[in-house]
Protein backbone atom coordinates (compact mmCIF):
# COMPACT_ATOMS: atom_id res chain seq x y z
CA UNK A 1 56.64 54.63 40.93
CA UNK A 2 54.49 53.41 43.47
CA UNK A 3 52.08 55.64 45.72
CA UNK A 4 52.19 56.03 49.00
CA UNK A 5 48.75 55.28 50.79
CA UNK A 6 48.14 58.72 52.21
CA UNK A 7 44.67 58.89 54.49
CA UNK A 8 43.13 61.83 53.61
CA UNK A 9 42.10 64.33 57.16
CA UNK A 10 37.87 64.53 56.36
CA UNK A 11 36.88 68.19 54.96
CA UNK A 12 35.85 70.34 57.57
CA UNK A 13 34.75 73.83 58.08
CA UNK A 14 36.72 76.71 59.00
CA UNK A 15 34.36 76.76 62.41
CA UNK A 16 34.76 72.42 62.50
CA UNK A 17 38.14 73.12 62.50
CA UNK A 18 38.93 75.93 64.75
CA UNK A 19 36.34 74.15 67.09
CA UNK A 20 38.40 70.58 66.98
CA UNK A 21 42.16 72.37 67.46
CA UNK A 22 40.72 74.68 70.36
CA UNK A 23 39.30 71.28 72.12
CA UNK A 24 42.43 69.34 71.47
CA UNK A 25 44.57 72.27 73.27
CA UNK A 26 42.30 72.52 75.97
CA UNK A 27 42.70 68.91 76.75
CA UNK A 28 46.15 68.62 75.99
CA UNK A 29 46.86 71.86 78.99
CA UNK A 30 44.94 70.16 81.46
CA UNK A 31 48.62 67.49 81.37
CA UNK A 32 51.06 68.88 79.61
CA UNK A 33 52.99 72.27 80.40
CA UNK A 34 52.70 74.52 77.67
CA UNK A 35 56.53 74.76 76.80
CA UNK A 36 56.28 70.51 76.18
CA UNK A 37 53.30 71.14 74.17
CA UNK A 38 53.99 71.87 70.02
CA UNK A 39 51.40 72.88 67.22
CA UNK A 40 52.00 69.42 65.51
CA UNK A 41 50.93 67.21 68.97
CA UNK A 42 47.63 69.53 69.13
CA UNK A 43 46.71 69.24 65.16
CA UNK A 44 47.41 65.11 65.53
CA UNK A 45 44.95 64.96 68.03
CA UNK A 46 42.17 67.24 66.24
CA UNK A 47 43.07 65.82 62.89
CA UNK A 48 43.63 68.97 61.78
CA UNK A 49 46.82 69.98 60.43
CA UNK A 50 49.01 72.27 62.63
CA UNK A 51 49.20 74.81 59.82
CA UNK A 52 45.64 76.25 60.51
CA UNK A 53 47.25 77.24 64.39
CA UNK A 54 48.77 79.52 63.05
CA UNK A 55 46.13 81.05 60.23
CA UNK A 56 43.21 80.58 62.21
CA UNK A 57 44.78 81.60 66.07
CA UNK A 58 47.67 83.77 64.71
CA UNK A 59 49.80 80.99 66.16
CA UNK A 60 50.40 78.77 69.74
CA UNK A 61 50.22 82.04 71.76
CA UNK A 62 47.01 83.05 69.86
CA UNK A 63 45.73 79.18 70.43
CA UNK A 64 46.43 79.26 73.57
CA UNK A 65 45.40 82.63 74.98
CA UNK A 66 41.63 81.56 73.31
CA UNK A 67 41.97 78.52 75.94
CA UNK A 68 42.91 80.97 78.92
CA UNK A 69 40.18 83.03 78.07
CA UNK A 70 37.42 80.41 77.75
CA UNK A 71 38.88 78.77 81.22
CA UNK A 72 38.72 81.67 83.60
CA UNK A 73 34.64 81.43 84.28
CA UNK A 74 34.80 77.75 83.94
CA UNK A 75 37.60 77.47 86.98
CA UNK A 76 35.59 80.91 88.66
CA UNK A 77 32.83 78.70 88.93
CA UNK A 78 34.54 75.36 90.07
CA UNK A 79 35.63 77.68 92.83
CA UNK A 80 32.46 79.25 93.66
CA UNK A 81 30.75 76.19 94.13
CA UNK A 82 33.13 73.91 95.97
CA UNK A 83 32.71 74.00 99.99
CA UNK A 84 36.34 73.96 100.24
CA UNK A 85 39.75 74.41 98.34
CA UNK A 86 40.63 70.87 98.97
CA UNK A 87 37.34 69.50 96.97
CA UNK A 88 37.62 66.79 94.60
CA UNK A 89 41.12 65.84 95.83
CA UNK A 90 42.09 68.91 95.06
CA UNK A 91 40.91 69.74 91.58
CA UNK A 92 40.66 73.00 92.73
CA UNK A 93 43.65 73.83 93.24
CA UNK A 94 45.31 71.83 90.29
CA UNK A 95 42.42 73.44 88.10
CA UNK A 96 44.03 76.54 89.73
CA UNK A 97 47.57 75.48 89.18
CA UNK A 98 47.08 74.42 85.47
CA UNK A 99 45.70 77.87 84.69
CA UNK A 100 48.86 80.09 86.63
CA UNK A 101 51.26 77.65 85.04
CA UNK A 102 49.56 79.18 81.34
CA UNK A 103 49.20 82.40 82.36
CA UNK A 104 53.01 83.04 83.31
CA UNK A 105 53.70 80.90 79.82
CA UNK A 106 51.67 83.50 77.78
CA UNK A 107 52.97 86.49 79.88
CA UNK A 108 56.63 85.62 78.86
CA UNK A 109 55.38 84.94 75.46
CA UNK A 110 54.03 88.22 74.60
CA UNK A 111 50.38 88.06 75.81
CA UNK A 112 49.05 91.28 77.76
CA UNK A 113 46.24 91.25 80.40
CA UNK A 114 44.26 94.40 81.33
CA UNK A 115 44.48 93.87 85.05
CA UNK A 116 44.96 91.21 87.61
CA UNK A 117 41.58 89.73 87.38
CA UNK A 118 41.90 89.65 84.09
CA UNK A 119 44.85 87.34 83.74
CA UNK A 120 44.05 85.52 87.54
CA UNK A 121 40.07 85.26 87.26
CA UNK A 122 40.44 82.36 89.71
CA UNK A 123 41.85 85.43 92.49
CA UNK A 124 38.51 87.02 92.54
CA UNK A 125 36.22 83.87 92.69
CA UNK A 126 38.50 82.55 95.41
CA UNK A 127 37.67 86.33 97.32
CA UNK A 128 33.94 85.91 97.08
CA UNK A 129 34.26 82.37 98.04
CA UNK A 130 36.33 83.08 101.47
CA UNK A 131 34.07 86.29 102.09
CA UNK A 132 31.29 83.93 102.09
CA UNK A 133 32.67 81.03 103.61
CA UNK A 134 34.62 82.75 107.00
CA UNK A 135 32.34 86.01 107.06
CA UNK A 136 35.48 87.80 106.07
CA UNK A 137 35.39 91.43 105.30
CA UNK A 138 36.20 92.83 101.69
CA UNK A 139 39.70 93.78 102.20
CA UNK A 140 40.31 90.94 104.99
CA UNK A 141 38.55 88.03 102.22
CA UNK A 142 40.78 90.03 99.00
CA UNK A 143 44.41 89.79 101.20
CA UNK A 144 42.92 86.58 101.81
CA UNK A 145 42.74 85.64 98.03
CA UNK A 146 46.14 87.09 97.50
CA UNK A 147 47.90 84.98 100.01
CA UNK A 148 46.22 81.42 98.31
CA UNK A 149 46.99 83.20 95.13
CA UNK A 150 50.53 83.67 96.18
CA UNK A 151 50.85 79.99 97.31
CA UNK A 152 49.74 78.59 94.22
CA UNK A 153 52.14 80.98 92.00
CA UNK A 154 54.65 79.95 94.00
CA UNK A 155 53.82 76.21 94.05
CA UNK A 156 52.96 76.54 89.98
CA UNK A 157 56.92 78.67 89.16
CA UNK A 158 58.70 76.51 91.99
CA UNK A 159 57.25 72.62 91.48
CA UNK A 160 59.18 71.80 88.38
CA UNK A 161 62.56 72.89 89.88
CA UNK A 162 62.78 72.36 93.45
CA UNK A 163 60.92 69.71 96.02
CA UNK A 164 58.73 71.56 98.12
CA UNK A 165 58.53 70.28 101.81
CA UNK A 166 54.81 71.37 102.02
CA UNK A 167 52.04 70.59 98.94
CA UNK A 168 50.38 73.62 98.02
CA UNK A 169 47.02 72.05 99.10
CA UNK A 170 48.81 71.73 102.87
CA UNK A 171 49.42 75.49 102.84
CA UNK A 172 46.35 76.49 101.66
CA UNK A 173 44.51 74.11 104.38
CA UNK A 174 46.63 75.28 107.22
CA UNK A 175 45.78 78.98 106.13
CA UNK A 176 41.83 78.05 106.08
CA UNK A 177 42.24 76.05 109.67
CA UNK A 178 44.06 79.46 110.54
CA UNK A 179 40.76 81.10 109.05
CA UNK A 180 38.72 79.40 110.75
CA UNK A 181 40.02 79.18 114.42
CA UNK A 182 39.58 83.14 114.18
CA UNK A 183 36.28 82.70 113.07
CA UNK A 184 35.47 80.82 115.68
């Protein structure tokens, strides 16, 4: 009987490994809506088999929740530090996007958040950043926040279904221009 050539995945550790499926998730979210994404596409591209997802993350939700969590002061940051929500043709906001789009995926799946903040970190970067940016009061720069926020939930639940007249980067400009004719 003749033997199949099998190429054998290189021994890791349980850290290598965790490390190289966490990565390969991260990566794969920044394209790919969770739903379209399985265990088996993320443990091809770590070259680490899928089982481990599941014994190492306590599955995709587990997996994926990690990558939420590890995201929300990278995209805090990528807000604080742009000069606008438009930057980097709009990286921001699809940064932003990307991150609501997991969010409501591990909401319906079973993942809990202690607050708002907690599950949209990006809201409370995106208050600082207007308070700072328009002089905007605390409560004025937070309903602020919530209306962007609202735009981009929309934009995030709505996009796959339905063509939207307006980008959610044209929204979000018109309601800084708005922003800043009354600071004017």
């Amino acid at each position: 009987m003749a033997r199949k050539n099998v190429v054998k995945r290189p021994r890791r550790t349980r850290e290598e490994g965790k490390q190289l499926l966490f990565e390969a998730a991260q990566k794969l979210l920044q394209t790919t809506p969770p739903d379209d994404l399985g265990i088996r596409d993320i443990g091809a591209l770590a070259d680490v088999h899928h089982r481990f997802v599941a014994e190492w993350f306590g599955g995709k939700v587990g997996l994926f929740r990690a990558v939420h969590d590890a995201r929300t002061q990278q995209i805090s940051d990528l807000i604080l530090t742009s000069s606008n929500f438009g930057d980097q043709g709009g990286k921001v906001l699809e940064s932003i996007r990307h991150e609501i789009v997991l969010v409501n995926w591990l909401i319906q799946n079973g993942s809990h958040f202690d607050d708002l903040k907690d599950a949209f970190p990006a809201l409370h970067a995106a208050k600082s950043f207007l308070a700072q940016a328009f002089s905007l009061s605390d409560e004025d720069a937070d309903k602020s926040a919530h209306i962007i926020g609202s735009i981009v939930v929309a934009d995030a639940t709505l996009q796959p279904h339905l063509k939207m007249k307006y980008s959610s980067i044209d929204l979000i400009m018109n309601h800084v221009q708005a922003l800043n004719s009354v600071k004017k």
